[in-house]
Protein backbone atom coordinates (compact mmCIF):
# COMPACT_ATOMS: atom_id res chain seq x y z
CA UNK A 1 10.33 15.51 3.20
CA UNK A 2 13.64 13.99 1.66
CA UNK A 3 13.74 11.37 -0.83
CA UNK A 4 16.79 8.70 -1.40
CA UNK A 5 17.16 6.81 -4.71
CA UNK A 6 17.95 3.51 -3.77
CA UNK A 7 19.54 2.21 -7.31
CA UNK A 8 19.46 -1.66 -8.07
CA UNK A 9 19.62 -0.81 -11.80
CA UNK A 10 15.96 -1.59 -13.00
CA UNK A 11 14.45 -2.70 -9.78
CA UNK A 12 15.47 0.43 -8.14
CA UNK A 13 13.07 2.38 -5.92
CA UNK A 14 12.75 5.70 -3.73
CA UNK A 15 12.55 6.24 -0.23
CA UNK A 16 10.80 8.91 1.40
CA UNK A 17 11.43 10.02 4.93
CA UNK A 18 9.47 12.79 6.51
CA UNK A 19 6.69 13.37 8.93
CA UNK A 20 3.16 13.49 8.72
CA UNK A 21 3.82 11.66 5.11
CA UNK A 22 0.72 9.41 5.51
CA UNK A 23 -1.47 12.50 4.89
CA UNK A 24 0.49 12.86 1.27
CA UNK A 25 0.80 9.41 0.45
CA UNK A 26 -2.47 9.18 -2.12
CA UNK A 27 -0.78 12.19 -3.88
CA UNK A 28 2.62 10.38 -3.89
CA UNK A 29 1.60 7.10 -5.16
CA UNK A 30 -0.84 9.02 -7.92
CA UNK A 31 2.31 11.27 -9.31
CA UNK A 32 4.41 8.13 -9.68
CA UNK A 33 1.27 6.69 -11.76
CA UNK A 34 2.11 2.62 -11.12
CA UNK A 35 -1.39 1.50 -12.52
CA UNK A 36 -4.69 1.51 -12.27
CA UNK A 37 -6.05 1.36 -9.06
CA UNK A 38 -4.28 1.02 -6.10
CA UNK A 39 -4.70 -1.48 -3.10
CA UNK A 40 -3.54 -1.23 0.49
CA UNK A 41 -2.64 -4.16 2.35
CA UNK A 42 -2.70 -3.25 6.14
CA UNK A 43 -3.52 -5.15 9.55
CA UNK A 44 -6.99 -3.60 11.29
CA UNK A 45 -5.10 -2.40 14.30
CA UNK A 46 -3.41 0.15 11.44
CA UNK A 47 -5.88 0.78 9.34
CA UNK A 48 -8.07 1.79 12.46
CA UNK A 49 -5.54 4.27 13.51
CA UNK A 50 -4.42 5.72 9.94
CA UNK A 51 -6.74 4.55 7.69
CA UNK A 52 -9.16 7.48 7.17
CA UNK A 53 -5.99 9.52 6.90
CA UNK A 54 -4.58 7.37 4.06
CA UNK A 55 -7.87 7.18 1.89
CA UNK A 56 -8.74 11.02 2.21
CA UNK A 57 -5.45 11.49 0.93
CA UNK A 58 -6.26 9.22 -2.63
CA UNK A 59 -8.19 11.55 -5.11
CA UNK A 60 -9.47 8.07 -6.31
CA UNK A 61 -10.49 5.41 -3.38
CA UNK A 62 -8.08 3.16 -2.87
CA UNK A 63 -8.55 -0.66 -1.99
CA UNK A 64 -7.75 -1.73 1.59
CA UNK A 65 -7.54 -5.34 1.82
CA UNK A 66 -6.72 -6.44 6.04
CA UNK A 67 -4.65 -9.20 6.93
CA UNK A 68 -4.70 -10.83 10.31
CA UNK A 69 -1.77 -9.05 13.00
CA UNK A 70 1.13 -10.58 14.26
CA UNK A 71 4.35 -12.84 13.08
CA UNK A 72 2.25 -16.43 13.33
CA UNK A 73 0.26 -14.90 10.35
CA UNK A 74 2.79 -14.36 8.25
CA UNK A 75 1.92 -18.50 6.19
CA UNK A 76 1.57 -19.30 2.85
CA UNK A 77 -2.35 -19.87 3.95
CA UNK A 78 -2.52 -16.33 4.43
CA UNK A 79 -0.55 -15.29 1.41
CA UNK A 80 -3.33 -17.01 -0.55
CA UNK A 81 -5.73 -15.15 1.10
CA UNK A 82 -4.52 -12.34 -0.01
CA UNK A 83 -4.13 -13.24 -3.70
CA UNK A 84 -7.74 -14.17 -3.49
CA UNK A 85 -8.69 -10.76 -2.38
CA UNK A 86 -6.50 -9.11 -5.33
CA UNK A 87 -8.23 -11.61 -7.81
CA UNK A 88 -12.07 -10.55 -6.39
CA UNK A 89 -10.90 -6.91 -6.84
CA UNK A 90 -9.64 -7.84 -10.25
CA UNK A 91 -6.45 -7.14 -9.36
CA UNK A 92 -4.18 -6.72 -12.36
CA UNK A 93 0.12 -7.07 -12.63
CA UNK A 94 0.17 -2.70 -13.18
């Protein structure tokens, strides 16, 4: 696994490229530490296929929230959705 440091000063972030990194991403994203609890946002076609491998990687259980597949999806009807299933998890900005 290699990681690049992509630097935009403070809105920087890292890149990790690798294989089999799904397996390793709940240990990735609980090292970093970003907040609280952590929530997946994933289509089901994806979250059928890797799902169980993401959340038996998370030592806690993450959140997966779906969203519909496919570009005509991608509205500002849907983006709402999606903030209203952050705000019934209770969500927070961490």
């Amino acid at each position: 696994m290699a990681k690049i440091k992509v630097d935009l000063k403070e809105h920087g972030y890292d890149i990790i490229i690798g294989t089999d990194n799904l397996s390793e991403l709940g240990a990735l994203i609980e090292e970093e530490k970003w907040g609280r609890e952590i929530f997946i946002i994933t289509d089901s076609l994806v979250n059928d296929l890797y799902g169980d491998v993401i959340r038996k990687g998370f030592k806690s259980k993450p959140k997966m929230i779906e969203v519909p597949r496919g570009e005509r999806f991608k509205t500002l009807k849907e983006a709402a959705g999606l903030y209203d299933a952050l705000a019934r998890f209770g969500a927070h900005r961490d």
